[in-house]
Protein backbone atom coordinates (compact mmCIF):
# COMPACT_ATOMS: atom_id res chain seq x y z
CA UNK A 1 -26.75 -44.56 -8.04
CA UNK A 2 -25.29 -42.32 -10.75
CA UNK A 3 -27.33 -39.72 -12.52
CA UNK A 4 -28.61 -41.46 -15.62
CA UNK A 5 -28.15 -40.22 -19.54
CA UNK A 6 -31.07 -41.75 -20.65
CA UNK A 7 -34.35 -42.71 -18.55
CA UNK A 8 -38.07 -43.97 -19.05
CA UNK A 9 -40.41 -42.87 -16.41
CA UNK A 10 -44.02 -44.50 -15.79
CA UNK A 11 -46.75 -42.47 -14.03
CA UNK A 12 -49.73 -43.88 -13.26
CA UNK A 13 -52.85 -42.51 -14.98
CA UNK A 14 -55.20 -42.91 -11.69
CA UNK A 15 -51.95 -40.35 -10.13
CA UNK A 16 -52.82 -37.63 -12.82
CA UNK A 17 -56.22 -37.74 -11.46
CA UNK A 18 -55.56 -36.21 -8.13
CA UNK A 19 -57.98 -36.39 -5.42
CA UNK A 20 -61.20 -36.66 -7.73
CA UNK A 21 -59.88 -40.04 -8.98
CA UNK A 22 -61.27 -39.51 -12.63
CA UNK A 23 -59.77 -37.41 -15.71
CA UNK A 24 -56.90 -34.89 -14.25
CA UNK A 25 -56.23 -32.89 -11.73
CA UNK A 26 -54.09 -29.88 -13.32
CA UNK A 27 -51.91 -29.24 -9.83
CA UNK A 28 -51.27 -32.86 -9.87
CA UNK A 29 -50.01 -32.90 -13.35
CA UNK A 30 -47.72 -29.19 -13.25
CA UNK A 31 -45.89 -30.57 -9.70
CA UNK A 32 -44.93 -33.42 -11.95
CA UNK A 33 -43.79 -31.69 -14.72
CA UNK A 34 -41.53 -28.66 -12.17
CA UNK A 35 -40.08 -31.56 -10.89
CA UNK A 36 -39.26 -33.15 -14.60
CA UNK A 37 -38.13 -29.60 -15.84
CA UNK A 38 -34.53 -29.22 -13.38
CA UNK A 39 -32.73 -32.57 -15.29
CA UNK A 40 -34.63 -32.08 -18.54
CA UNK A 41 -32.58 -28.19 -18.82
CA UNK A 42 -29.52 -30.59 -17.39
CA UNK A 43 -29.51 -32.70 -20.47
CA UNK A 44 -30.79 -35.72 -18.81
CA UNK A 45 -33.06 -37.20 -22.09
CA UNK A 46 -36.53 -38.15 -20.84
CA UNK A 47 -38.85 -40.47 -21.67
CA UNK A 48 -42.25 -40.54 -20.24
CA UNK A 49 -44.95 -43.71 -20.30
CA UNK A 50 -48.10 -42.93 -18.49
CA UNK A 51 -50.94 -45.97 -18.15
CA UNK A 52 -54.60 -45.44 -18.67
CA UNK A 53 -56.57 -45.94 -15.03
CA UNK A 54 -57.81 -42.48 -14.70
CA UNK A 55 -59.97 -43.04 -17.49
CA UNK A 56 -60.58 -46.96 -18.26
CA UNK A 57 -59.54 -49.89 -16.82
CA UNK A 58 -60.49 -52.91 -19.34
CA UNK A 59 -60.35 -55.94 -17.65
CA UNK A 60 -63.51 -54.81 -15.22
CA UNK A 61 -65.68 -54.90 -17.82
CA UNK A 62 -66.70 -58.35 -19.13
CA UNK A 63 -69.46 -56.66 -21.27
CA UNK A 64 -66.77 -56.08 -23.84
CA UNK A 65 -64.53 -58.06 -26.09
CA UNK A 66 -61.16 -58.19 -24.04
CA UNK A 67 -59.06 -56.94 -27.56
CA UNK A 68 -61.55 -53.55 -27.88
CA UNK A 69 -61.07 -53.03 -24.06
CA UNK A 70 -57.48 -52.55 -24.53
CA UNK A 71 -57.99 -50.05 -27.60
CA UNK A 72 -59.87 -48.19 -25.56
CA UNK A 73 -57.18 -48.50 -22.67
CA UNK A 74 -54.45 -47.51 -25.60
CA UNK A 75 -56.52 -44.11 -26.58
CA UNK A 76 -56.69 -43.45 -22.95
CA UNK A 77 -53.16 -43.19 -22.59
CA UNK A 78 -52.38 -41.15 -25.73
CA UNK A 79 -55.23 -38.48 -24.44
CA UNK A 80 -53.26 -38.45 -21.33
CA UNK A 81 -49.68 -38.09 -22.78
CA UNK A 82 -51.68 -35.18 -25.07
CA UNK A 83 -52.81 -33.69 -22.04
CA UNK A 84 -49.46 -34.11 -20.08
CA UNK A 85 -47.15 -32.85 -22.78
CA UNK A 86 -49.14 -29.84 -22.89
CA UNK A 87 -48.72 -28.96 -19.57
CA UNK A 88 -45.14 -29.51 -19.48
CA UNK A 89 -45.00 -27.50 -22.76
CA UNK A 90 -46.82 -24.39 -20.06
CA UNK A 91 -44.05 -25.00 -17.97
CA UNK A 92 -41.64 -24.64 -20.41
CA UNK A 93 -40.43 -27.46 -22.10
CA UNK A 94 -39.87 -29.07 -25.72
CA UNK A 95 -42.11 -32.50 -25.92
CA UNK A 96 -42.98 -34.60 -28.41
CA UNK A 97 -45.79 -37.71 -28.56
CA UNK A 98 -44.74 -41.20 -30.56
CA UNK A 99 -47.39 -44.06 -30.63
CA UNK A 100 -46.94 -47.44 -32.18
CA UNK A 101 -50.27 -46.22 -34.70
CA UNK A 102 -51.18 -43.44 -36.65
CA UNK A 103 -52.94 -40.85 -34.83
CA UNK A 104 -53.59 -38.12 -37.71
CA UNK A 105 -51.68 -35.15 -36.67
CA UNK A 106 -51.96 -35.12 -33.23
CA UNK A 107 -48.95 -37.97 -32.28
CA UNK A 108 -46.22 -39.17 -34.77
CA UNK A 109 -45.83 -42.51 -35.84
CA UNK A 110 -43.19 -44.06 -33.44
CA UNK A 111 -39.59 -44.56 -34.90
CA UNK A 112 -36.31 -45.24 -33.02
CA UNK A 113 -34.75 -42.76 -35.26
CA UNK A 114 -37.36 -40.13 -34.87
CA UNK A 115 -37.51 -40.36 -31.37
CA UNK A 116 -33.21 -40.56 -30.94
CA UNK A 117 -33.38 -37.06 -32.57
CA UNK A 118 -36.19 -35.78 -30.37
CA UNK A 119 -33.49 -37.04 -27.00
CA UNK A 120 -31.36 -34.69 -28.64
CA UNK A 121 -32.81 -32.06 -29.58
CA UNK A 122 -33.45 -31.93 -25.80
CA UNK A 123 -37.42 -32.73 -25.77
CA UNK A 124 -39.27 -34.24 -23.26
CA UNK A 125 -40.48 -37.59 -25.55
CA UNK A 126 -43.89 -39.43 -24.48
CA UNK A 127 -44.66 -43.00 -25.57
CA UNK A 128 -48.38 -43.29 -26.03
CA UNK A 129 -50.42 -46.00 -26.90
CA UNK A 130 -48.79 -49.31 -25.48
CA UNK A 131 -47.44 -51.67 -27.63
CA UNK A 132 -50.40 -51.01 -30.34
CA UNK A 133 -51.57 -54.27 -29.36
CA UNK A 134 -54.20 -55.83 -27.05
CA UNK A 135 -52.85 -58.33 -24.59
CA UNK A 136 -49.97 -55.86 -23.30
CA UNK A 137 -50.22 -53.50 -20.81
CA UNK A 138 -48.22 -50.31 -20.27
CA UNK A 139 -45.70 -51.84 -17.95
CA UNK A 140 -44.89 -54.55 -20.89
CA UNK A 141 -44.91 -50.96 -23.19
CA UNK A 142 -42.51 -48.91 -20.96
CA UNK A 143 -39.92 -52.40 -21.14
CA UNK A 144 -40.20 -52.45 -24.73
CA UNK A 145 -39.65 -48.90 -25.74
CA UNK A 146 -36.74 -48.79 -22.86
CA UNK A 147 -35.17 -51.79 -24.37
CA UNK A 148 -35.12 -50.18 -27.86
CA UNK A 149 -34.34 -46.94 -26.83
CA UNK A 150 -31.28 -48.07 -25.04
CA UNK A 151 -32.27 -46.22 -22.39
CA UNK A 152 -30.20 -46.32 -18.74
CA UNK A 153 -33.01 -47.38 -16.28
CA UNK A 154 -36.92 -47.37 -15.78
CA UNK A 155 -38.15 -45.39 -12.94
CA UNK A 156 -41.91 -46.43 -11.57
CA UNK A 157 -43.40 -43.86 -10.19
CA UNK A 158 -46.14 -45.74 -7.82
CA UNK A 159 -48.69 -45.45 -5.22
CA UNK A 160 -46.48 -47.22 -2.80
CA UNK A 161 -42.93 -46.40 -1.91
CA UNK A 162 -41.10 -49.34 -2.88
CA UNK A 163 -40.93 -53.36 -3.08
CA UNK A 164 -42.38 -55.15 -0.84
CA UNK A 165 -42.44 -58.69 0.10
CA UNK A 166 -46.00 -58.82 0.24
CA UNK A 167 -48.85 -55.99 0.23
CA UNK A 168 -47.63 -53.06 2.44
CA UNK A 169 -51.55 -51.97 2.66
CA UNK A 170 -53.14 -54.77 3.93
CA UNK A 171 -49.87 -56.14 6.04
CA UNK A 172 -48.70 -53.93 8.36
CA UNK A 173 -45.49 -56.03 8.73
CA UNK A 174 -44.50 -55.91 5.17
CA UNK A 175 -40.74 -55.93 4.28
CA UNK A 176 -39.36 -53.40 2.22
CA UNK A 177 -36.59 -54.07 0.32
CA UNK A 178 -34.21 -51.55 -0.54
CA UNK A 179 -32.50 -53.70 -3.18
CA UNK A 180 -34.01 -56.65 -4.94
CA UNK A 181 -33.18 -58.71 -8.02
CA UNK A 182 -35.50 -59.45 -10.83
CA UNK A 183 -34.92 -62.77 -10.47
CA UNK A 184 -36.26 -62.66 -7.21
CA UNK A 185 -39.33 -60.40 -8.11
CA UNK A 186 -40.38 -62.98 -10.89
CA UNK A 187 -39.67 -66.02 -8.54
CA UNK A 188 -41.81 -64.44 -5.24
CA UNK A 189 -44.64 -62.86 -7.94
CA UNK A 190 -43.62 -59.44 -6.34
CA UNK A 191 -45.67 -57.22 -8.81
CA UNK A 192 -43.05 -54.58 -9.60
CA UNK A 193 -44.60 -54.65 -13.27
CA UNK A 194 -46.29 -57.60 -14.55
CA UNK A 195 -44.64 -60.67 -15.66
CA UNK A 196 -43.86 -60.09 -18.98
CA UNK A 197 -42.08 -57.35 -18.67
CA UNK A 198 -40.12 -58.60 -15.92
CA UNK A 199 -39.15 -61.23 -18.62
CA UNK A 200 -38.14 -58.93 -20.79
CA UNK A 201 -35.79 -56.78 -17.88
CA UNK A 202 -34.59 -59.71 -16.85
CA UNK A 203 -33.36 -60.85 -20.24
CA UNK A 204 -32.63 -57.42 -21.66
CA UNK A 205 -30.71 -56.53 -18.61
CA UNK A 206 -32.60 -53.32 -18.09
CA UNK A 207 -32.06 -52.07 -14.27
CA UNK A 208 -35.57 -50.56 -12.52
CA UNK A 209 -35.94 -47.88 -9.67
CA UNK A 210 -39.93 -47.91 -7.66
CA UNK A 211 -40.22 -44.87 -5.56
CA UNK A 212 -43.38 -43.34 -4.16
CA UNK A 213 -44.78 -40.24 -6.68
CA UNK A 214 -46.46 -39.16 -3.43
CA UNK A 215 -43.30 -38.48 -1.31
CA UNK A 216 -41.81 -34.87 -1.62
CA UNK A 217 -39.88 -34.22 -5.11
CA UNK A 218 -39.55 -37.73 -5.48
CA UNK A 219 -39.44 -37.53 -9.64
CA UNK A 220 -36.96 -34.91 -9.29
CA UNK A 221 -35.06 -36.44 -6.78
CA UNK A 222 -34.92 -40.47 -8.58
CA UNK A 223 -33.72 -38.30 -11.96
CA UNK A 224 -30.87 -36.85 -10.06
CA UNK A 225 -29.99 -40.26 -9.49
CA UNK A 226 -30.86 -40.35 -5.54
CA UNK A 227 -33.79 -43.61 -5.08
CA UNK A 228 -35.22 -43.78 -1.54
CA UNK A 229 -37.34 -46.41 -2.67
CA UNK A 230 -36.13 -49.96 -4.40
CA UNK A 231 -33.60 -50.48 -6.99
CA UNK A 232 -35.13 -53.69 -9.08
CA UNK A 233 -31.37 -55.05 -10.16
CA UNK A 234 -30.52 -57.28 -13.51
């Protein structure tokens, strides 16, 4: 795969956390961003979606009305790209923080316009707080703002190192596929992101790359372009 102009990458919240699990782990989150910095300097333009997990996960709580679950899951990601941006901004690099609602002065109100001049200016861009609305998750957020963005590809940093035909964890004799359509990931439920946004890649044509964030420079190494995990195809 050629080196992309224009990418979205997804981290996991529960990966900020580290070994603890909960909140962030600040090793964890500066490995990340020395692997970011290297294409960031090379013009590459940036675009960074992290979910909420390290801090809530609203559908295990039926205490709580399922809309107000996912606020809370939207202000857990913007405290995370807050958090995030500032580290990268220790190691060195421009950032700036859109979400889809007004966050005083700590974010700016997204706007495609805002955030094109942000890409080139050469800033590292986060897109906090979902889609603004409950019923999404991040995975249908990353889609969205990668779709209007225009960006080149999605790259999913996850847990596990790829696409599998069925639960690498609990099946030992799970296939991985190196290549995969998203035709074929909606059809066999494969999970790459949920199933709206695999609509919306699908229809949208936007390509996907799932690597694992555990392996060694792996974000530095799927920016340059070079996947040893899947590539999700459209």
């Amino acid at each position: 795969m050629d080196k992309a102009r224009r990418v979205l990458l997804k981290l996991s919240g529960e990966a900020l956390a580290g070994p603890q699990g909960k909140g962030f782990d600040e090793a964890t989150v500066k490995a990340v961003a020395r692997q970011v910095k290297p294409s960031a300097s090379e013009g590459v333009q940036i675009g960074i979606v992290i979910g909420g997990g390290n801090f809530w996960r609203g559908r295990s709580s039926n205490a709580i009305d399922r809309p107000k679950a996912d606020q809370i899951g939207m202000l857990a990601t913007v405290m995370n790209c807050i958090y995030v941006s500032e580290i990268f901004r220790s190691e060195g690099m421009e950032t700036e923080i859109f979400t889809p609602f007004a966050c005083g002065t700590m974010t700016k109100l997204f706007s495609k316009d805002e955030a094109n001049k942000c890409f080139k200016e050469g800033k590292v861009v986060f897109f906090a707080g979902g889609t603004g609305h409950p019923y999404f998750s991040t995975d249908t957020g990353i889609v969205l703002r990668a779709i209007e963005m225009e960006a080149d590809m999605i790259l999913l940093a996850k847990a596990v190192d790829g696409v599998y035909d069925s639960d690498p964890r609990s099946n030992p004799e799970a296939k991985k596929y190196d290549t995969v359509s998203i035709e074929e990931v909606i059809e066999k439920k494969l999970a790459v992101v949920d199933l709206t946004a695999s609509i919306m890649c699908m229809e949208n044509h936007m390509p996907m790359a799932v690597f694992g964030l555990g392996e060694k420079d792996s974000i530095a190494n799927a920016l340059k372009g070079n996947i040893t995990g899947t590539m999700v195809t459209v």
